[in-house]
PDB file of N, CA and C in Angstrom:
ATOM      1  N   UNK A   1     105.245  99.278  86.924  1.00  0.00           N
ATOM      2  CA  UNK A   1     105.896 100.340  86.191  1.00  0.00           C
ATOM      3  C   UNK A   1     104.957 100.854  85.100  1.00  0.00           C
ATOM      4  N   UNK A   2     105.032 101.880  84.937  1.00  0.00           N
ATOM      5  CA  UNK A   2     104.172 102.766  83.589  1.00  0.00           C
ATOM      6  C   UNK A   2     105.275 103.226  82.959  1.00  0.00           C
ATOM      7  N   UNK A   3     104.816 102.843  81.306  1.00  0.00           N
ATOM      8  CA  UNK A   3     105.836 103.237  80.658  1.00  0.00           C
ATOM      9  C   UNK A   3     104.810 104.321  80.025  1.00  0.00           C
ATOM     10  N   UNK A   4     105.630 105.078  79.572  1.00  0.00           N
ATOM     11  CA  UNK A   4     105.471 106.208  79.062  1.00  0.00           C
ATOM     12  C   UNK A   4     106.118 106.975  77.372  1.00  0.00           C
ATOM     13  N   UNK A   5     105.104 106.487  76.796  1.00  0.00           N
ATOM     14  CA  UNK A   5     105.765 106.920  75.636  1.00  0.00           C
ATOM     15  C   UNK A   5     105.801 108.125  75.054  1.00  0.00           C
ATOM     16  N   UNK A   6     106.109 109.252  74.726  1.00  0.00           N
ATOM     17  CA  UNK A   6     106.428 110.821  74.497  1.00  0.00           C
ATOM     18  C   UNK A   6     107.417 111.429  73.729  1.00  0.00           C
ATOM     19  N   UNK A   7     107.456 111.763  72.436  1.00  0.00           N
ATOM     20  CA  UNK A   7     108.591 112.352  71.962  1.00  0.00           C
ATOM     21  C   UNK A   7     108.559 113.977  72.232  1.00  0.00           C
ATOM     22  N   UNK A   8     107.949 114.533  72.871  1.00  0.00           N
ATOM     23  CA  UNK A   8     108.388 115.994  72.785  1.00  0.00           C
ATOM     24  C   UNK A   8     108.793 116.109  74.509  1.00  0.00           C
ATOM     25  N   UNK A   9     110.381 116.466  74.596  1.00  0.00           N
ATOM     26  CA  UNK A   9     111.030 116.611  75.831  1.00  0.00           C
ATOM     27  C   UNK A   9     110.263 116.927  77.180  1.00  0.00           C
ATOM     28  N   UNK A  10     109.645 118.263  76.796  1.00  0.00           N
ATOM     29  CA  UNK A  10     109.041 118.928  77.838  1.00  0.00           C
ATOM     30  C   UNK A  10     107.791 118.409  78.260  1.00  0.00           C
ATOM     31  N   UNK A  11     107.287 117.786  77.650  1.00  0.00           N
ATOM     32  CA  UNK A  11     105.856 117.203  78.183  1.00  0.00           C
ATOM     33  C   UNK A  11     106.266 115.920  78.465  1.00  0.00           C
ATOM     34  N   UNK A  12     107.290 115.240  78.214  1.00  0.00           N
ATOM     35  CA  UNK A  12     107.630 113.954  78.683  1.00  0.00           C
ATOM     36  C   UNK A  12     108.318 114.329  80.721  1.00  0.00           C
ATOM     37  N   UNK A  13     109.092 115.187  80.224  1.00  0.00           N
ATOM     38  CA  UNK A  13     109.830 115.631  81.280  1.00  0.00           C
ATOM     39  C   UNK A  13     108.517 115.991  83.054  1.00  0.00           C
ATOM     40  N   UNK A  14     107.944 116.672  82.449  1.00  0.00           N
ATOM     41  CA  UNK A  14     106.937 117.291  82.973  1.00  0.00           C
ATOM     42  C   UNK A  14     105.675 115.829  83.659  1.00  0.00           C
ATOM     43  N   UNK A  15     105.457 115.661  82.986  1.00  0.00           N
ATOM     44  CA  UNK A  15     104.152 114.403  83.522  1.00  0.00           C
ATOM     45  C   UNK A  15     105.173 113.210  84.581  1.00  0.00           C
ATOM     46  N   UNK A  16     106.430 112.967  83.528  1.00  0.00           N
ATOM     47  CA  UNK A  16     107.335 112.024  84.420  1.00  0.00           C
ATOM     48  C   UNK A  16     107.561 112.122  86.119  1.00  0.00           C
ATOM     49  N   UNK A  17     107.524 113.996  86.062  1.00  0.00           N
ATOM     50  CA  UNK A  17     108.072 114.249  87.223  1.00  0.00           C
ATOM     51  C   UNK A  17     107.114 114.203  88.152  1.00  0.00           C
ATOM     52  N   UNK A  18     105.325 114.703  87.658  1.00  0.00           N
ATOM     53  CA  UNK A  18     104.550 114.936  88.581  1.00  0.00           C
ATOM     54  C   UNK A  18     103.901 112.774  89.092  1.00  0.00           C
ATOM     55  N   UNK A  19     104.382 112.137  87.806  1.00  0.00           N
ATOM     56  CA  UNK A  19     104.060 110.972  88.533  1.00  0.00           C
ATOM     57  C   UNK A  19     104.656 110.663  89.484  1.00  0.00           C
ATOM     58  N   UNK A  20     106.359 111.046  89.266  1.00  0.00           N
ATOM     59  CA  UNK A  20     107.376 110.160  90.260  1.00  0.00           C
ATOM     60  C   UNK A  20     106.888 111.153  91.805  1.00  0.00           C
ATOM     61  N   UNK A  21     106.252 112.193  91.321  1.00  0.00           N
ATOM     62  CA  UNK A  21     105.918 112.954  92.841  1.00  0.00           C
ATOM     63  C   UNK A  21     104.641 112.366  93.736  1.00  0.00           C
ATOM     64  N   UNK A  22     103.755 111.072  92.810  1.00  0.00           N
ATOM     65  CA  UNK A  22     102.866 110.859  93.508  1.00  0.00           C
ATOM     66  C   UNK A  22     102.809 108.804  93.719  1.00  0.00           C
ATOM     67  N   UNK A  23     104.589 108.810  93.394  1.00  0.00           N
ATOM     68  CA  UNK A  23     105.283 107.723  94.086  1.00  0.00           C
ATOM     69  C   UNK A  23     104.713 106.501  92.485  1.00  0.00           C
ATOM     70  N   UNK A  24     105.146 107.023  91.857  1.00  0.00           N
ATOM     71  CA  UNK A  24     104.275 106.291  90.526  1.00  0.00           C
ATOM     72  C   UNK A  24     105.668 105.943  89.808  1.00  0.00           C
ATOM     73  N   UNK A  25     106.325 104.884  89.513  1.00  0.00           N
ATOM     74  CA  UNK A  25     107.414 104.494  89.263  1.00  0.00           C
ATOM     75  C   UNK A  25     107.179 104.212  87.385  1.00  0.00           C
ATOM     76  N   UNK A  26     107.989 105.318  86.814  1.00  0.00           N
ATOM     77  CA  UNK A  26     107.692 105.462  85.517  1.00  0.00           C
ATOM     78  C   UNK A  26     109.302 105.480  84.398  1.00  0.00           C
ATOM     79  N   UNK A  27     109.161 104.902  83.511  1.00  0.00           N
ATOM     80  CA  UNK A  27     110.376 104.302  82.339  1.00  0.00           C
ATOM     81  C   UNK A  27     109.306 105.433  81.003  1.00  0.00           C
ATOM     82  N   UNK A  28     110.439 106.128  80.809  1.00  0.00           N
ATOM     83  CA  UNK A  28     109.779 107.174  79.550  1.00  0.00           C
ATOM     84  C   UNK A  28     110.695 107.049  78.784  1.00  0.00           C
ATOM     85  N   UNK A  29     109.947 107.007  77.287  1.00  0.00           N
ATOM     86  CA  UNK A  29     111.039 106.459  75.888  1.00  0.00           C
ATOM     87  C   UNK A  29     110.665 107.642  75.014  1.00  0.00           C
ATOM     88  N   UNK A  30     110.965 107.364  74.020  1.00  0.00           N
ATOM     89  CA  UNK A  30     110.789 108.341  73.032  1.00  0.00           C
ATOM     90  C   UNK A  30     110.260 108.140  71.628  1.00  0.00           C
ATOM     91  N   UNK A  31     110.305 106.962  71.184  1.00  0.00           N
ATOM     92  CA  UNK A  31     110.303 106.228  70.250  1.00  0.00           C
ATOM     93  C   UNK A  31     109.840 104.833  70.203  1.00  0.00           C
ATOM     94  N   UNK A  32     108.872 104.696  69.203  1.00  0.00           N
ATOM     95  CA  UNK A  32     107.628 103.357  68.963  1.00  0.00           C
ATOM     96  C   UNK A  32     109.043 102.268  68.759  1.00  0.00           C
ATOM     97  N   UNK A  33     110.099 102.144  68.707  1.00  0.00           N
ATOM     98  CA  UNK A  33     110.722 101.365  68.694  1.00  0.00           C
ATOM     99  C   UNK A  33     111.343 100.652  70.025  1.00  0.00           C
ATOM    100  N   UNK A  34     111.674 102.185  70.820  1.00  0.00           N
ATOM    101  CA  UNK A  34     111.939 102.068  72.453  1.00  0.00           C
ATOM    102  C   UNK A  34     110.729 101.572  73.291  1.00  0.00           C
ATOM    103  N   UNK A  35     109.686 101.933  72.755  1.00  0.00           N
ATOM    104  CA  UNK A  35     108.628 101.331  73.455  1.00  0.00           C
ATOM    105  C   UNK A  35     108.061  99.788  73.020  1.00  0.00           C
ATOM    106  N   UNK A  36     108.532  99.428  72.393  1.00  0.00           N
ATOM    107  CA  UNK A  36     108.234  98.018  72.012  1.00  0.00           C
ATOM    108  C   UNK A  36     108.906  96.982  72.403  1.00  0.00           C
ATOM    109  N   UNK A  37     110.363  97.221  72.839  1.00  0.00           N
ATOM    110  CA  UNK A  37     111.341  96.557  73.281  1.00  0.00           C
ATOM    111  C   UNK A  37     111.515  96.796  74.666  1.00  0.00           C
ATOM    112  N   UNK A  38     110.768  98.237  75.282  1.00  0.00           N
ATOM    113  CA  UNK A  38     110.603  97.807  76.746  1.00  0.00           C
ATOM    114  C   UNK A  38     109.107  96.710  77.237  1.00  0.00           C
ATOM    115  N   UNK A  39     108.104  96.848  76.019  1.00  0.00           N
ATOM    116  CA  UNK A  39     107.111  95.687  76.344  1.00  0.00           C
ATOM    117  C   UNK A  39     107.376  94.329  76.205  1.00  0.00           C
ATOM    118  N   UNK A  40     108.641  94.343  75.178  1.00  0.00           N
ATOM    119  CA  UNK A  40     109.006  92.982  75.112  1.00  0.00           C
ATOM    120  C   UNK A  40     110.227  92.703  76.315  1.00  0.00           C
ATOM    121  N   UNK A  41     110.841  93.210  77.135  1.00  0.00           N
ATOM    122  CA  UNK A  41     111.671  93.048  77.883  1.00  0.00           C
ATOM    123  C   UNK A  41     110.935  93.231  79.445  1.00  0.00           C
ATOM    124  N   UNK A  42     110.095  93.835  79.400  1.00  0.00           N
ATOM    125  CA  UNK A  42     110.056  94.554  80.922  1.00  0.00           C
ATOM    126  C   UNK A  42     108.649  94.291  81.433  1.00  0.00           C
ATOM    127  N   UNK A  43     108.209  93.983  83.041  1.00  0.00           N
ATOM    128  CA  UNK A  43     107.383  94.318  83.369  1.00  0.00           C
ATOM    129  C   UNK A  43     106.242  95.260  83.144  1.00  0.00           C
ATOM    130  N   UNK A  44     105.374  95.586  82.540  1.00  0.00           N
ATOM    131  CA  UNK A  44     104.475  97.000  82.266  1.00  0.00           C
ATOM    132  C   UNK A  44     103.240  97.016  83.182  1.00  0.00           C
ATOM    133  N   UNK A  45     102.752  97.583  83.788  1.00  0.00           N
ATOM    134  CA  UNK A  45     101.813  97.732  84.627  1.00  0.00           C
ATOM    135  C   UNK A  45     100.251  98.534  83.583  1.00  0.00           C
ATOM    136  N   UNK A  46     100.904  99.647  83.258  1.00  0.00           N
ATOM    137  CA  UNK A  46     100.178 100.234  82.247  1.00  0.00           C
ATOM    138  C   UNK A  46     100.925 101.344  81.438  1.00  0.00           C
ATOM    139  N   UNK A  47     100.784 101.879  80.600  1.00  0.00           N
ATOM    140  CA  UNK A  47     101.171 102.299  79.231  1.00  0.00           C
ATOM    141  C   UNK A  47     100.613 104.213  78.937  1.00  0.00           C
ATOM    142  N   UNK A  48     101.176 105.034  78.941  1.00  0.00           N
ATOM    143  CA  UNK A  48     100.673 106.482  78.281  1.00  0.00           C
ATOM    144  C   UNK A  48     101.510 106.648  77.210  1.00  0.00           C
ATOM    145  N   UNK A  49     100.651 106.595  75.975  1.00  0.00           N
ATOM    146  CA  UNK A  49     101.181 106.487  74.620  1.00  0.00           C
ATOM    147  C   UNK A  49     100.785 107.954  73.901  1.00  0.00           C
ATOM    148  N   UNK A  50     101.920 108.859  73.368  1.00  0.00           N
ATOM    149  CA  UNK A  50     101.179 109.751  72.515  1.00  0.00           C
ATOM    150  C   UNK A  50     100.989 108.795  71.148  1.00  0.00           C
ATOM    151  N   UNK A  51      99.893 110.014  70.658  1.00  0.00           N
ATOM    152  CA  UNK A  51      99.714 108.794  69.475  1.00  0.00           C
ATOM    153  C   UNK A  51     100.664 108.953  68.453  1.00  0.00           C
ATOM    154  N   UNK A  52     100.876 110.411  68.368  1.00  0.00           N
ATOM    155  CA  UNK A  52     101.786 110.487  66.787  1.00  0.00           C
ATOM    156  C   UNK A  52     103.374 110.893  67.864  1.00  0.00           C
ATOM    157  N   UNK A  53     104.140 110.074  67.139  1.00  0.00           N
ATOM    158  CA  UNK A  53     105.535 110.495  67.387  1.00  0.00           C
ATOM    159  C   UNK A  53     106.408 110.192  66.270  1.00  0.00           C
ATOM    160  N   UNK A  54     106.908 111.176  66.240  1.00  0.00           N
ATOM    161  CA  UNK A  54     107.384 112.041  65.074  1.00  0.00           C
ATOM    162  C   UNK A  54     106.356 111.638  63.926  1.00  0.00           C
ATOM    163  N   UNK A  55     107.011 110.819  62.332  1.00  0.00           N
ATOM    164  CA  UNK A  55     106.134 110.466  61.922  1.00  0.00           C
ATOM    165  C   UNK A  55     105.163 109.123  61.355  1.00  0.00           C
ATOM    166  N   UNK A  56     105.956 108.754  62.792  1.00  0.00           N
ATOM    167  CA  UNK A  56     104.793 107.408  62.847  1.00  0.00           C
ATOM    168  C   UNK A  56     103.598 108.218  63.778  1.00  0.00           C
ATOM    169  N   UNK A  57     102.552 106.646  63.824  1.00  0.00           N
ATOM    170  CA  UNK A  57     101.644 106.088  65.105  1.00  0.00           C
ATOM    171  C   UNK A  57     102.257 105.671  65.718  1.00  0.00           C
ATOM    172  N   UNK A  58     101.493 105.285  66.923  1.00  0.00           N
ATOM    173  CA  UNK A  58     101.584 104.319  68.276  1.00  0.00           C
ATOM    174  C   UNK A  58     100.566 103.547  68.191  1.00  0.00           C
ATOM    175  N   UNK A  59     100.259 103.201  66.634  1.00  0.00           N
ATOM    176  CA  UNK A  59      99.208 101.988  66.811  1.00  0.00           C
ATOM    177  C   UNK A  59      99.785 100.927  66.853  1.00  0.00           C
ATOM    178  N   UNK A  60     101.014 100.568  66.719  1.00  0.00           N
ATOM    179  CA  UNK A  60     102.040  99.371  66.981  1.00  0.00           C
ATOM    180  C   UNK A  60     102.005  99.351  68.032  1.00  0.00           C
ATOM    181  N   UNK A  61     101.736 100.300  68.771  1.00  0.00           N
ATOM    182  CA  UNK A  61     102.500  99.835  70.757  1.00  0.00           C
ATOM    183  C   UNK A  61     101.295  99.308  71.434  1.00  0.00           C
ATOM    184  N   UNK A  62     100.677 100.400  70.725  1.00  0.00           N
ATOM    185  CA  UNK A  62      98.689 100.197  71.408  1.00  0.00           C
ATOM    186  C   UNK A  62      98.584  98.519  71.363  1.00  0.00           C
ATOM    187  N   UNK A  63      98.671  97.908  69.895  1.00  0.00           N
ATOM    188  CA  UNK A  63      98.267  96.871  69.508  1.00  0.00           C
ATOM    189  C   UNK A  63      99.127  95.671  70.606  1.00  0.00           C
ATOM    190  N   UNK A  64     100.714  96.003  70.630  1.00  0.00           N
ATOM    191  CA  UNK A  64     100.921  95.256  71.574  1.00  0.00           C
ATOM    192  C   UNK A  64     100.322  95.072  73.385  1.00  0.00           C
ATOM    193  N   UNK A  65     100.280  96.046  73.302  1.00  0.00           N
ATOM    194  CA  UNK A  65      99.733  96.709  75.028  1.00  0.00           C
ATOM    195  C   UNK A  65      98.281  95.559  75.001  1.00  0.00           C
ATOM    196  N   UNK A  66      97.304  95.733  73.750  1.00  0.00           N
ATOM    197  CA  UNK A  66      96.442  94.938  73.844  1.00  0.00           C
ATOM    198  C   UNK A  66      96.454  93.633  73.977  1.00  0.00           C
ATOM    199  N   UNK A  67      97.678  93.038  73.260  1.00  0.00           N
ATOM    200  CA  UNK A  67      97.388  91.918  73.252  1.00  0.00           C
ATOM    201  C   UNK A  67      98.313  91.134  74.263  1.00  0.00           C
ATOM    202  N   UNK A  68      98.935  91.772  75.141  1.00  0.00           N
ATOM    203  CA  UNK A  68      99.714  91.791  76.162  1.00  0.00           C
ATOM    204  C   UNK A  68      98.578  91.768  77.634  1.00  0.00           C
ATOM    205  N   UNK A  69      97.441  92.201  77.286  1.00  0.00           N
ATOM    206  CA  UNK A  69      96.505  92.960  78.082  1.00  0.00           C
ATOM    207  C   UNK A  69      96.803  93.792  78.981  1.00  0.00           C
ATOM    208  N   UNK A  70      97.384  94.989  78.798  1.00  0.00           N
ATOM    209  CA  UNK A  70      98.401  95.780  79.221  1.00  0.00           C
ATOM    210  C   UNK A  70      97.099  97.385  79.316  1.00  0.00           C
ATOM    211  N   UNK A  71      97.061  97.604  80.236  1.00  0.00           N
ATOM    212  CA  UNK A  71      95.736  98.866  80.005  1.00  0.00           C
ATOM    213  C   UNK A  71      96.584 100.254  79.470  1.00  0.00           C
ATOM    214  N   UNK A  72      96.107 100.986  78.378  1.00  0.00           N
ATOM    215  CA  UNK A  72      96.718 102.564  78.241  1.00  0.00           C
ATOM    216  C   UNK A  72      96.085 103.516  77.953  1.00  0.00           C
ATOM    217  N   UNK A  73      96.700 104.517  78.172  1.00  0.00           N
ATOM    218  CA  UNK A  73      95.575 105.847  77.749  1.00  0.00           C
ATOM    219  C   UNK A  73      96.874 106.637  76.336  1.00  0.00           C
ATOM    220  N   UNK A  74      95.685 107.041  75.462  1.00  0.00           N
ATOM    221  CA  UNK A  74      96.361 107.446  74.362  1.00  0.00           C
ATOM    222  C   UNK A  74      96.065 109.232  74.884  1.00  0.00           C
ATOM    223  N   UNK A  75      97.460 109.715  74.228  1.00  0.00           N
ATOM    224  CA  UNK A  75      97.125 111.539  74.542  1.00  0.00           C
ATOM    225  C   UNK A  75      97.439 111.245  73.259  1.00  0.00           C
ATOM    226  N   UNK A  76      96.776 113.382  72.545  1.00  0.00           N
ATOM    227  CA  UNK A  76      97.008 113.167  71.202  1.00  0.00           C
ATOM    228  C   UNK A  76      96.646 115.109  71.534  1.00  0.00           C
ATOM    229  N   UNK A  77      97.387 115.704  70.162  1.00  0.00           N
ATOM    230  CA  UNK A  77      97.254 117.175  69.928  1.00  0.00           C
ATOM    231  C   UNK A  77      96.801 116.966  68.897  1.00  0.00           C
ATOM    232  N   UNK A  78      96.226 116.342  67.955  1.00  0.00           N
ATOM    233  CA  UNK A  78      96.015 116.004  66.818  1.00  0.00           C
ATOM    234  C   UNK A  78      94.470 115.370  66.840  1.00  0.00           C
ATOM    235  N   UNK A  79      93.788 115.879  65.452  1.00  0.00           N
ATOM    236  CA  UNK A  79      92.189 115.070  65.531  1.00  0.00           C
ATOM    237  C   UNK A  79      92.918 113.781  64.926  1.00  0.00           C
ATOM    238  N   UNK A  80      92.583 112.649  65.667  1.00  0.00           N
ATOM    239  CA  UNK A  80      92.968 111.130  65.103  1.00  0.00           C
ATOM    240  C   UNK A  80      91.826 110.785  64.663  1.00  0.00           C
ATOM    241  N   UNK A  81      92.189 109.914  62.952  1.00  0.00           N
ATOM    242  CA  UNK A  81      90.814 109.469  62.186  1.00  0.00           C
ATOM    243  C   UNK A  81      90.651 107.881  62.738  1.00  0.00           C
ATOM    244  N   UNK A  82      92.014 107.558  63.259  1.00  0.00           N
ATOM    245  CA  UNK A  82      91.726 105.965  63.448  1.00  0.00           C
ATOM    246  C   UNK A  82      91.539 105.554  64.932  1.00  0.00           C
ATOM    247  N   UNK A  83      91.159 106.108  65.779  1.00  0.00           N
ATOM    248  CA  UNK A  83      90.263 105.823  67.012  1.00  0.00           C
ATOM    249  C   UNK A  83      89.290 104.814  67.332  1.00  0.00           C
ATOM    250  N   UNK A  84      89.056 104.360  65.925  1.00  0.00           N
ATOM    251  CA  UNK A  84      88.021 103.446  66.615  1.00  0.00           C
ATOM    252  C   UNK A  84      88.446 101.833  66.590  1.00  0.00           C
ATOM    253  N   UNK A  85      89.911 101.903  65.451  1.00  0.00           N
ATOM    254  CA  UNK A  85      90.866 101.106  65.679  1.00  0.00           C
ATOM    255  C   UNK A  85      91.421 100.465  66.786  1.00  0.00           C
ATOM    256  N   UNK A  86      91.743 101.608  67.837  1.00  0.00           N
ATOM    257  CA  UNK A  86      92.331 101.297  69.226  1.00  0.00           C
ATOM    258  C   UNK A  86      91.933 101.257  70.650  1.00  0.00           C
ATOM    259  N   UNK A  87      91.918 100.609  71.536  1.00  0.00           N
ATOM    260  CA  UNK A  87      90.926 100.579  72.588  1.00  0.00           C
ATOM    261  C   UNK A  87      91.300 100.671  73.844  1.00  0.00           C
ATOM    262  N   UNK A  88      92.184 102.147  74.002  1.00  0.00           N
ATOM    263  CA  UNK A  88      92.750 102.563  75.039  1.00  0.00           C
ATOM    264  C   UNK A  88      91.326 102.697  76.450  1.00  0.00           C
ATOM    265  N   UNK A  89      92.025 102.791  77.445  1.00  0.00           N
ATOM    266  CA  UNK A  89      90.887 103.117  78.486  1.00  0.00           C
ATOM    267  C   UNK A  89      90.356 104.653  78.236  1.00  0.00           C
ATOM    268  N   UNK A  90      91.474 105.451  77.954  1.00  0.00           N
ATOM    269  CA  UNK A  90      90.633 106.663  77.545  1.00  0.00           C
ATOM    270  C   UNK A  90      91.830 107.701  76.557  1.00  0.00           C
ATOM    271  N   UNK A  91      91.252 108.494  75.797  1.00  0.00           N
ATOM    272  CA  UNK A  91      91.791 109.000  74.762  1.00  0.00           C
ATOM    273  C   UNK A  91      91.648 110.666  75.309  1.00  0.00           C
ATOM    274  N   UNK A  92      92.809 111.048  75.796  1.00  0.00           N
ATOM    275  CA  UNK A  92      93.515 112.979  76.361  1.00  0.00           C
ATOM    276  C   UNK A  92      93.836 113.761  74.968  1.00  0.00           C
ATOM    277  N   UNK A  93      93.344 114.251  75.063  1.00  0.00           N
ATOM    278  CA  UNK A  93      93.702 115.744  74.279  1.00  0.00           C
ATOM    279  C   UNK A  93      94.201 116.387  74.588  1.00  0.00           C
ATOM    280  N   UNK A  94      95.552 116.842  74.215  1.00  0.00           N
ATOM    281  CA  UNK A  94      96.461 117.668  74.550  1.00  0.00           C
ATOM    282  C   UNK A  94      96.180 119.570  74.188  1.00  0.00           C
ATOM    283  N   UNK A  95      96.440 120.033  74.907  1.00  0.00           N
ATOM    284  CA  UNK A  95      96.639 120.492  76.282  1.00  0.00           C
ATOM    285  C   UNK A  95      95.674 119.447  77.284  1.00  0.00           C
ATOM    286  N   UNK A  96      96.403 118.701  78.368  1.00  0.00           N
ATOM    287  CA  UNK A  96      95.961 118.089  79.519  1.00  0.00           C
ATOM    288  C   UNK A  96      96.436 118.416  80.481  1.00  0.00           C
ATOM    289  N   UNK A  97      95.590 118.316  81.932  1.00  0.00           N
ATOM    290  CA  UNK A  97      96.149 118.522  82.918  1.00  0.00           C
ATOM    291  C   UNK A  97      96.836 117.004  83.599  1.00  0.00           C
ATOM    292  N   UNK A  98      98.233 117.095  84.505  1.00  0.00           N
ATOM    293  CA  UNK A  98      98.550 115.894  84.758  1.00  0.00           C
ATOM    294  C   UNK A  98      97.778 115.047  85.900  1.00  0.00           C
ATOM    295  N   UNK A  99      96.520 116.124  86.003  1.00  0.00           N
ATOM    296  CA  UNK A  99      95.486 115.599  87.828  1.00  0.00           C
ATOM    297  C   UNK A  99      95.132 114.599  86.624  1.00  0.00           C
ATOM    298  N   UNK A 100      94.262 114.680  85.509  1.00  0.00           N
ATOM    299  CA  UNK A 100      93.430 113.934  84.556  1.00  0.00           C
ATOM    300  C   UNK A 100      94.531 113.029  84.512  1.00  0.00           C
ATOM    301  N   UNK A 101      95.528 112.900  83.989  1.00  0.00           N
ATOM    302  CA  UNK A 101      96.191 111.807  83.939  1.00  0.00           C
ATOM    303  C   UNK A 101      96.465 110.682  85.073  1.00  0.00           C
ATOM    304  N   UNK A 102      96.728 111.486  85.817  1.00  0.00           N
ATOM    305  CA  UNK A 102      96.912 110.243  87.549  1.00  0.00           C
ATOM    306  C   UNK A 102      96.028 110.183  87.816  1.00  0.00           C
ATOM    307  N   UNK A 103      94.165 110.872  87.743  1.00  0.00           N
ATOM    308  CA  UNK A 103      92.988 110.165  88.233  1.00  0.00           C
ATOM    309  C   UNK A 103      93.076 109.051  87.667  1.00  0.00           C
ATOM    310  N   UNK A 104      93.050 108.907  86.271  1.00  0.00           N
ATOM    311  CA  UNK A 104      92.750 107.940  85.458  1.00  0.00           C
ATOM    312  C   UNK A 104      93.826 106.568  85.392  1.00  0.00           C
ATOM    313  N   UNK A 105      95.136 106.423  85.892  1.00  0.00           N
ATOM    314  CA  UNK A 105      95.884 105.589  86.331  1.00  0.00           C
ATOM    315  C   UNK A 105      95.585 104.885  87.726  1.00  0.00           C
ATOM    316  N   UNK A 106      94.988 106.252  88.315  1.00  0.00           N
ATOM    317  CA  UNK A 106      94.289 105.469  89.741  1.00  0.00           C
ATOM    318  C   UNK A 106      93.140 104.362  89.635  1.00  0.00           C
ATOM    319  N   UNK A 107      92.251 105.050  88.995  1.00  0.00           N
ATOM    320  CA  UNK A 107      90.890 104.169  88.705  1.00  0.00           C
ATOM    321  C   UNK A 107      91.529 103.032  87.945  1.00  0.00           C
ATOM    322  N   UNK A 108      92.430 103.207  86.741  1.00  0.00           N
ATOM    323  CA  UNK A 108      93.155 101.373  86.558  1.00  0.00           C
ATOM    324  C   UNK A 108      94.022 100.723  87.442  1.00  0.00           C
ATOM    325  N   UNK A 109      94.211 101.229  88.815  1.00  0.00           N
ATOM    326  CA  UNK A 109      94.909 100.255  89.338  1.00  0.00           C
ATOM    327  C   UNK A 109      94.184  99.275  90.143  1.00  0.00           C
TER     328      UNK A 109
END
């Protein structure tokens, strides 16, 4: 399972759908709180974290994902100063396309 963390509807909505179209079985939350309690409850395969939601980070989820050894890719619309903090497989800049996103889930599986 890939969880998927995303607070803005439409881009959650949107990536969810083109994964489940390429048979990619995905749990999307909304909130660094929802996403912490599905890492502590649930199977995770790998992890797409935006970084800022609302006005936290997702350096809490990142940090668990790591030490879980859980692989993720951080998206972000935002220049992030603390990047070198976190050690996603790769860091999207939003506007992304969702091909970039499922190449890059492919190559981690």
């Amino acid at each position: 399972m890939i969880l998927l963390l995303e607070d803005e509807p439409l881009i959650a909505y949107a990536l969810e759908s083109e994964l489940q179209a390429v048979a990619v079985n995905v749990f999307t939350v909304h909130t660094c709180k929802d996403a912490l309690n599905v890492l502590a409850s649930s199977s995770v395969d790998a992890a797409i974290l935006d970084f800022q939601i609302g006005d936290e980070d997702c350096t809490e989820v990142a940090e668990t994902c790591e030490k879980k050894k859980i692989p993720y890719l951080v998206t972000s619309g935002y220049d992030v100063d603390s990047k070198e903090l976190l050690k996603p497989i790769a860091w999207i800049e939003k506007p992304y396309k969702h091909t970039q996103i499922i190449g890059l889930l492919r190559e981690m599986a």
